[in-house]
Protein backbone atom coordinates (compact mmCIF):
# COMPACT_ATOMS: atom_id res chain seq x y z
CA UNK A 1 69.75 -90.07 187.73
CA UNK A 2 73.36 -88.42 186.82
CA UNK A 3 75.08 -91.66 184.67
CA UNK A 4 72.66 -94.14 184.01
CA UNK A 5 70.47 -93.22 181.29
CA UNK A 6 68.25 -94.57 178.44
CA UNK A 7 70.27 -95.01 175.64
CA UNK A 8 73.32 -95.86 177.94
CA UNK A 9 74.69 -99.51 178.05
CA UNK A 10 74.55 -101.15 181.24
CA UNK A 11 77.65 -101.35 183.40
CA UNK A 12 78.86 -104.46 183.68
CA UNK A 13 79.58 -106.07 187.57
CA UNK A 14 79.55 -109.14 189.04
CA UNK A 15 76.81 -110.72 191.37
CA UNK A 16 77.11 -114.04 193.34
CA UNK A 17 74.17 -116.38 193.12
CA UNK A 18 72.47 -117.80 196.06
CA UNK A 19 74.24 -120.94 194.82
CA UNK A 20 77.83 -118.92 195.39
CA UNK A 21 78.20 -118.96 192.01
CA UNK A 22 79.33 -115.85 190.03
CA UNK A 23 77.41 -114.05 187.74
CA UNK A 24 78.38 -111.75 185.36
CA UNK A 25 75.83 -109.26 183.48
CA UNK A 26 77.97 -109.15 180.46
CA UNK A 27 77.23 -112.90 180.37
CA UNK A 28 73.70 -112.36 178.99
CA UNK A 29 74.54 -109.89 176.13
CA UNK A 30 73.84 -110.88 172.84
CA UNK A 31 71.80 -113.49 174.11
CA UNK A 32 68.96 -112.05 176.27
CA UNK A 33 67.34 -109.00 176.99
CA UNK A 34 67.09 -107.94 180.81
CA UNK A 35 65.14 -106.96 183.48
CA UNK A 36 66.96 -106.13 186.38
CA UNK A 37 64.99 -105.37 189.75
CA UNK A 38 67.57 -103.97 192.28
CA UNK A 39 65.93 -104.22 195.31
CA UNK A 40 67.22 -100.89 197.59
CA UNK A 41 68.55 -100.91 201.38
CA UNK A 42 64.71 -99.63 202.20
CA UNK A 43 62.87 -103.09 201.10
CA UNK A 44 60.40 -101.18 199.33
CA UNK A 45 57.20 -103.19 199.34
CA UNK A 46 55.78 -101.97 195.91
CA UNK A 47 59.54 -103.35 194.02
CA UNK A 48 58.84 -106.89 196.24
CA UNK A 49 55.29 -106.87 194.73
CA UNK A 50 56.65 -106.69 191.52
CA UNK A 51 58.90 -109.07 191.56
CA UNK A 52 56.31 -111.72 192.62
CA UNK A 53 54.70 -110.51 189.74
CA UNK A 54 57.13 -111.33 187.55
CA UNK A 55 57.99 -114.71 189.11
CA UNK A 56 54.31 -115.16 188.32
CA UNK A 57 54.76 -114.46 185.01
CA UNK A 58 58.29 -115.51 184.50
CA UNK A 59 57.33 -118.27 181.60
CA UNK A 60 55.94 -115.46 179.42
CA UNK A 61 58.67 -113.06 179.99
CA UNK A 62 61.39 -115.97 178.85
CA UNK A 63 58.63 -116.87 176.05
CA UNK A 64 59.78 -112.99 174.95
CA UNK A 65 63.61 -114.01 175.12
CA UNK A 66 63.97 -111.81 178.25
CA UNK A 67 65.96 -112.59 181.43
CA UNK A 68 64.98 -111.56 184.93
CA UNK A 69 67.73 -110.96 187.84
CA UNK A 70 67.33 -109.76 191.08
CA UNK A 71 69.70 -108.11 193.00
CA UNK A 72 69.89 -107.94 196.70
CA UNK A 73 72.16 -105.62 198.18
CA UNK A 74 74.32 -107.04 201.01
CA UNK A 75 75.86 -110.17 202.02
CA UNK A 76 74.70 -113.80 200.06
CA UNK A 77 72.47 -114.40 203.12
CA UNK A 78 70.40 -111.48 202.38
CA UNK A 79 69.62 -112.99 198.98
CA UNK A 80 69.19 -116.32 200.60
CA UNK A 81 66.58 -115.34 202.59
CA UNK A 82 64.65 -113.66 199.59
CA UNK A 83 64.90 -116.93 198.11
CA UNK A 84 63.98 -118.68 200.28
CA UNK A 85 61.02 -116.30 201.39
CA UNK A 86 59.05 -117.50 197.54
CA UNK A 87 60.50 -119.93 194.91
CA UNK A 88 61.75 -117.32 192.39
CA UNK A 89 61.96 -119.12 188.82
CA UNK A 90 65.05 -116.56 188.08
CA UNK A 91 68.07 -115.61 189.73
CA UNK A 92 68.57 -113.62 193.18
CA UNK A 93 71.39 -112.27 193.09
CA UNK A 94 73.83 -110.87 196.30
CA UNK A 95 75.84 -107.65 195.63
CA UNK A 96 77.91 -108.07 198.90
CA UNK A 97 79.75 -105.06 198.46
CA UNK A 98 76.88 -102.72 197.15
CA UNK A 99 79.04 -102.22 193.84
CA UNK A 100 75.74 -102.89 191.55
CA UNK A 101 73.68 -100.80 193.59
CA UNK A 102 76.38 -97.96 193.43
CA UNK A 103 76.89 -98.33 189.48
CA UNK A 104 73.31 -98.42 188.81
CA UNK A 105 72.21 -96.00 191.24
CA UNK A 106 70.10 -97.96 193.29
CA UNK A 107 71.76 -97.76 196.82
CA UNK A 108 68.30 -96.62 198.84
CA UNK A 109 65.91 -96.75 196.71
CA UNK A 110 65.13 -100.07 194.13
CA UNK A 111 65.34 -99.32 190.45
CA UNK A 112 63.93 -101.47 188.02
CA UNK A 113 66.06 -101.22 184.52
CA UNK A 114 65.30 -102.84 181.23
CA UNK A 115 67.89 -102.93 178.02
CA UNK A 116 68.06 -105.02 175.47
CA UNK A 117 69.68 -108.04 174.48
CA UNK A 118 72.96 -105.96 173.80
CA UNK A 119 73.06 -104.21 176.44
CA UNK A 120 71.38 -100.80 176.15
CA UNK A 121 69.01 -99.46 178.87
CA UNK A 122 65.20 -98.77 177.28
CA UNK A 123 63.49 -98.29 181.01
CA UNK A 124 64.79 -97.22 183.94
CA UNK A 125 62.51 -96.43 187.05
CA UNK A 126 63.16 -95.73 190.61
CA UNK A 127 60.76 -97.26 193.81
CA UNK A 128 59.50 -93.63 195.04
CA UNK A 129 56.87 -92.64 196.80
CA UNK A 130 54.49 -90.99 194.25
CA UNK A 131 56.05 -93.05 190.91
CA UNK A 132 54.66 -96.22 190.20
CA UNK A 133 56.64 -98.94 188.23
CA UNK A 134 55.29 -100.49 185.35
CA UNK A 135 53.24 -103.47 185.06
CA UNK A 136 54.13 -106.70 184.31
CA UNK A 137 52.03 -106.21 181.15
CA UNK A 138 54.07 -103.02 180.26
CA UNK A 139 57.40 -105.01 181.12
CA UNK A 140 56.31 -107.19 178.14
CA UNK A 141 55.91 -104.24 176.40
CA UNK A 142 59.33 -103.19 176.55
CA UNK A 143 60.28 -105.82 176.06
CA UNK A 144 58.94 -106.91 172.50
CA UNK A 145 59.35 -103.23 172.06
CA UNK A 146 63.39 -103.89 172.41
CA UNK A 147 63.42 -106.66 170.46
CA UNK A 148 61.77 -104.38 167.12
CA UNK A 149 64.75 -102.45 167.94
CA UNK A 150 67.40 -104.67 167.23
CA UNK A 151 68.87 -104.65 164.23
CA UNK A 152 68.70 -108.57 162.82
């Protein structure tokens, strides 16, 4: 990865809901940190898997003050149909013009990213054949891990 690093802040863009409603990351700073799963243009099955684990898991995640979002590359009805596919307890998110996937890198493959409430990426892993992504157990981890980092 050439821009997006650990230690870098997250680039800010904005999503649409399946609702239609706009959604800014730069909403959640200061408030929550984040795991963003950016599904890629390959649907690969091991980032799907993990997202159903986190839905699964979604009440201990928020428990931690974390946020999941879920970004689907292409049009709202892409994300629709994601949605509608399981009843995720966080938000799917549409980049219709690939603009997220572009800033974080994530155009083919997923990526799975963590940072922390303000912002600043701890984790970031790519779907690829031969690298696993972490548990939900080690998602936890990082975050409570993030949260001994901040400063308050």
């Amino acid at each position: 990865m050439s821009g997006l690093t650990v230690g870098a802040l997250l680039p800010d863009v904005t999503l649409t809901s399946v609702a239609g409603q706009p959604v800014r990351i730069s909403d959640y700073r200061g408030r929550y940190a984040l795991v963003l799963l950016l599904l890629g243009e390959s649907r690969d099955a091991a980032l799907f898997e993990r997202l159903l684990a986190l839905a699964d898991r979604y009440a201990e995640i928020r428990q931690e003050g974390a946020e999941v979002l879920a970004i689907v590359p292409g049009p709202r009805e892409a994300a629709e149909a994601i949605a509608r596919a399981h009843p995720f307890p966080f938000p799917i998110l549409a980049d219709a013009d690939k603009r997220a996937h572009h800033r974080y890198e994530a155009v083919e493959r997923g990526t799975l990213l963590i940072a922390d409430r303000y912002g600043e990426i701890y984790y970031v892993g790519v779907a690829a054949e031969g690298h696993s992504l972490p548990s939900v157990e080690e998602i936890l981890s990082w975050i409570r891990f993030t949260e001994a980092q901040c400063p308050e």
